[in-house]
C-alpha atoms as a PDB file:
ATOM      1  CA  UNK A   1      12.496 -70.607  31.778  1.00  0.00           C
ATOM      2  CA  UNK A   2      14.689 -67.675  31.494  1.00  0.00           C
ATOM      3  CA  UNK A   3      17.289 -66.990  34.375  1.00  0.00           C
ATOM      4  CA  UNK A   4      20.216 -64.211  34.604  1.00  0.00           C
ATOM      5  CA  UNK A   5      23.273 -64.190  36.466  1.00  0.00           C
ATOM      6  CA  UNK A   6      26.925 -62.168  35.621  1.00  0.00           C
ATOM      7  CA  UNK A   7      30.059 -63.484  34.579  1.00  0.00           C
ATOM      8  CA  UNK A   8      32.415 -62.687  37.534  1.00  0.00           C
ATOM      9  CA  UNK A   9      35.715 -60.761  37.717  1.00  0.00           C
ATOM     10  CA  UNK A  10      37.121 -64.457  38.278  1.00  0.00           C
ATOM     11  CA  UNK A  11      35.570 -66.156  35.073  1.00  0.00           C
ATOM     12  CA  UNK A  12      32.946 -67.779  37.084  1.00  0.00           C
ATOM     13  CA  UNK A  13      29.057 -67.961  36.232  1.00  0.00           C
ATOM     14  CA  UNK A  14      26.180 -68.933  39.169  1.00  0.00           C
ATOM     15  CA  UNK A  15      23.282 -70.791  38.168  1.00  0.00           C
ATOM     16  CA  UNK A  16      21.075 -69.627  39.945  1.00  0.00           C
ATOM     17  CA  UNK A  17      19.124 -72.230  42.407  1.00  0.00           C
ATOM     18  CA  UNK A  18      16.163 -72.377  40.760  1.00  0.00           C
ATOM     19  CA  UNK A  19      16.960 -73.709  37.580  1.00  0.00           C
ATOM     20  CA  UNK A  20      19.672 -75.981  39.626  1.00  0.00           C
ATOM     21  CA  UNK A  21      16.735 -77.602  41.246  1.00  0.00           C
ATOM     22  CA  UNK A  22      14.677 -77.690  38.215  1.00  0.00           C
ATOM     23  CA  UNK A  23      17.448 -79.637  35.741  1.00  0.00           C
ATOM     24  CA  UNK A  24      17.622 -81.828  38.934  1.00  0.00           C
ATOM     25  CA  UNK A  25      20.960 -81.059  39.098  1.00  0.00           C
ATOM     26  CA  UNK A  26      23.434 -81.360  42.471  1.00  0.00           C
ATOM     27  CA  UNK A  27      26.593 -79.836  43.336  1.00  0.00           C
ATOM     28  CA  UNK A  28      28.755 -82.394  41.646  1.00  0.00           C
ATOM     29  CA  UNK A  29      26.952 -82.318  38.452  1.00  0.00           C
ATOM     30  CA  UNK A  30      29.550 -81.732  35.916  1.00  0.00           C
ATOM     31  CA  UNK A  31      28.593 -79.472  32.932  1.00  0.00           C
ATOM     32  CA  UNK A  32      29.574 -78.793  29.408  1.00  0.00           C
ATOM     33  CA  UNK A  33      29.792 -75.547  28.123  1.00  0.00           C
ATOM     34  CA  UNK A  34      28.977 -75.416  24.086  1.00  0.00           C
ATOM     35  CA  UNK A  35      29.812 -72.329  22.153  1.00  0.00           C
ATOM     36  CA  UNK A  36      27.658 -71.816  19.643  1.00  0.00           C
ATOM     37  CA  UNK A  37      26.734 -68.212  17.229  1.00  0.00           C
ATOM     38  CA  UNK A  38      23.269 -67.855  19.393  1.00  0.00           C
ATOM     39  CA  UNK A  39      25.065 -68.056  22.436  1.00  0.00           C
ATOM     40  CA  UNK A  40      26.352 -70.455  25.324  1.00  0.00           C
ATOM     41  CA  UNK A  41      24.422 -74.127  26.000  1.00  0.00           C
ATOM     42  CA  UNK A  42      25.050 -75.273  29.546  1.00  0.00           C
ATOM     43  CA  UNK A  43      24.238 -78.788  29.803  1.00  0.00           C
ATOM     44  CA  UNK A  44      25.046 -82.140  31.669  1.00  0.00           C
ATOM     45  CA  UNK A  45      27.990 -83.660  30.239  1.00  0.00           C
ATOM     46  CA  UNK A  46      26.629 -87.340  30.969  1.00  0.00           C
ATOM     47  CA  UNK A  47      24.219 -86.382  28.392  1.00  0.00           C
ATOM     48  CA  UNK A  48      26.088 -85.714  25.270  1.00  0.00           C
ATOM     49  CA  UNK A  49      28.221 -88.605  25.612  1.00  0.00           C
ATOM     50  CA  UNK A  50      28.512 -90.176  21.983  1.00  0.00           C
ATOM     51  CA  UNK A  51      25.911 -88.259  20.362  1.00  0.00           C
ATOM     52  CA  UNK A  52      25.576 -84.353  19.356  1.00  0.00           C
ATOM     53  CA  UNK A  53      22.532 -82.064  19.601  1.00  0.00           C
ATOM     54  CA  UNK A  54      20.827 -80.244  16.517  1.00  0.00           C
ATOM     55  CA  UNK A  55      21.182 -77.326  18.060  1.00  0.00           C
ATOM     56  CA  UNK A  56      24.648 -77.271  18.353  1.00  0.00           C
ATOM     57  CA  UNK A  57      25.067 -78.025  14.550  1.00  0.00           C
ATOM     58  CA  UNK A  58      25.502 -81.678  15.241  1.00  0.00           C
ATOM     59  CA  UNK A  59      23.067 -84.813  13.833  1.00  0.00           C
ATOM     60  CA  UNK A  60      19.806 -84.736  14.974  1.00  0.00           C
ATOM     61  CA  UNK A  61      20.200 -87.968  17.378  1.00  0.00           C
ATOM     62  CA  UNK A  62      20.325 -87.898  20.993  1.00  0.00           C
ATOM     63  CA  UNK A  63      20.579 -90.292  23.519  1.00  0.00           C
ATOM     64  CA  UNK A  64      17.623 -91.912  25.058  1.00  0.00           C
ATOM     65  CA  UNK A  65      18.801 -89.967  28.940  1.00  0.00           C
ATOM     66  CA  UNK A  66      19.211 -86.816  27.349  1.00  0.00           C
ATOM     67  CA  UNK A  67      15.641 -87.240  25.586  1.00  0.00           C
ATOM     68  CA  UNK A  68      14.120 -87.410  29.060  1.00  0.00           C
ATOM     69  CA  UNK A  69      15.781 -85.094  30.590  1.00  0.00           C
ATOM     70  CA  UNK A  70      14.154 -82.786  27.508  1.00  0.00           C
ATOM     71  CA  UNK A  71      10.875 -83.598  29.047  1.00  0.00           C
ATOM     72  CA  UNK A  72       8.725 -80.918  30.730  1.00  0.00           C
ATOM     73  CA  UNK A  73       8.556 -82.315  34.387  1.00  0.00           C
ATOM     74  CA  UNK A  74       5.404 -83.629  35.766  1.00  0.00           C
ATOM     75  CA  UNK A  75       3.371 -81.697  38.136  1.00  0.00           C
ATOM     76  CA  UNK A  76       1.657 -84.609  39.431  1.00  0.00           C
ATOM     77  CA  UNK A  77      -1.899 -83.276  38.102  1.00  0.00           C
ATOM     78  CA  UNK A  78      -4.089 -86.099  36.188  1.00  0.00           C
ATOM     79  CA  UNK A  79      -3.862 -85.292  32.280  1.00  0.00           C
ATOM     80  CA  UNK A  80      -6.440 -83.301  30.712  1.00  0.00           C
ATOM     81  CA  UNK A  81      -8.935 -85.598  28.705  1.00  0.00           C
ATOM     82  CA  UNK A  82     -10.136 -84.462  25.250  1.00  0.00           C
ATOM     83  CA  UNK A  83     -13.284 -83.728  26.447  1.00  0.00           C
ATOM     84  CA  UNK A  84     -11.122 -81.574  28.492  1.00  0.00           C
ATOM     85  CA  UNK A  85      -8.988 -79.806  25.617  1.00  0.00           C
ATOM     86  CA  UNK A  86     -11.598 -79.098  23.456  1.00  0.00           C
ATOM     87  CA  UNK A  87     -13.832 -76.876  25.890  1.00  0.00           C
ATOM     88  CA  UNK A  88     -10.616 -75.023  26.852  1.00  0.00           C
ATOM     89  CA  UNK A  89      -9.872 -74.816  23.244  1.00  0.00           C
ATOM     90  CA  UNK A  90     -13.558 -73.398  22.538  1.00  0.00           C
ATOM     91  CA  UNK A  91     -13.495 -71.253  25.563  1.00  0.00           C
ATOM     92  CA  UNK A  92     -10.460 -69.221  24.058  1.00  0.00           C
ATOM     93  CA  UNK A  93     -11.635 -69.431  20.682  1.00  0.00           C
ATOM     94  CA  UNK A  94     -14.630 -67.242  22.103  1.00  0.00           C
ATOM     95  CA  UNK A  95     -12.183 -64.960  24.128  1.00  0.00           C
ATOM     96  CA  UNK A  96     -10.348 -63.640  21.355  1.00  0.00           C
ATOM     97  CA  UNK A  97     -13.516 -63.798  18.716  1.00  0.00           C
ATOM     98  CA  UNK A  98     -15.057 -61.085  21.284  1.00  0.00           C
ATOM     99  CA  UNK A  99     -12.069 -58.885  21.950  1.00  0.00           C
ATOM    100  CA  UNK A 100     -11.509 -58.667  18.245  1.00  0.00           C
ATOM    101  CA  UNK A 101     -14.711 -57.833  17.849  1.00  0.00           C
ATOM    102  CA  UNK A 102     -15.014 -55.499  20.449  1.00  0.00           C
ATOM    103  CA  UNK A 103     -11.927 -53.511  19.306  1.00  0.00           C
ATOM    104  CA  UNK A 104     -13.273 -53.449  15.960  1.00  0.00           C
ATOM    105  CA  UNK A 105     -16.553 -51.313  16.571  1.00  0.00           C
END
């Protein structure tokens, strides 16, 4: 997901509520800002307690919390069997065989 907000004549940033609700984080959620040559990482301090991310040219070890909260959240819909997969996989296959074809004539 890809948010904006602007830094304010104060200093101060607003996440905005969407991506508040979807880190699951409340108003007392204390963050940690990490300065890196890509940008800014805004992230739970709770979860970089004794370890350091990759990304932030640390080790490549993270905590087991901070792993989870990596996750993609569930949407409550079953999983998708193989059986499943593989006809969605074919289907597309077949979508872009025919539209490069197509454009090719």
């Amino acid at each position: 997901m890809t948010a904006h907000t602007r830094l304010s004549r104060t200093g101060e940033v607003v996440v905005p509520r969407d991506v508040v609700a979807g880190q699951g984080w409340t108003a007392d959620t204390e963050l940690e800002l990490v300065s890196s040559p890509d940008g800014v990482l805004i992230r739970p301090k709770a979860a970089t307690e004794g370890t350091e991310r990759a990304a932030t040219g640390g080790g490549d070890e993270i905590s087991y919390e901070e792993f989870r909260r990596s996750l993609p959240k569930h949407d409550g819909r079953p999983p998708l069997t193989d059986a499943e997969i593989k006809l969605i996989l074919e289907e597309e296959a077949v979508r872009r065989h025919l539209a490069r074809t197509r454009g090719a004539s």
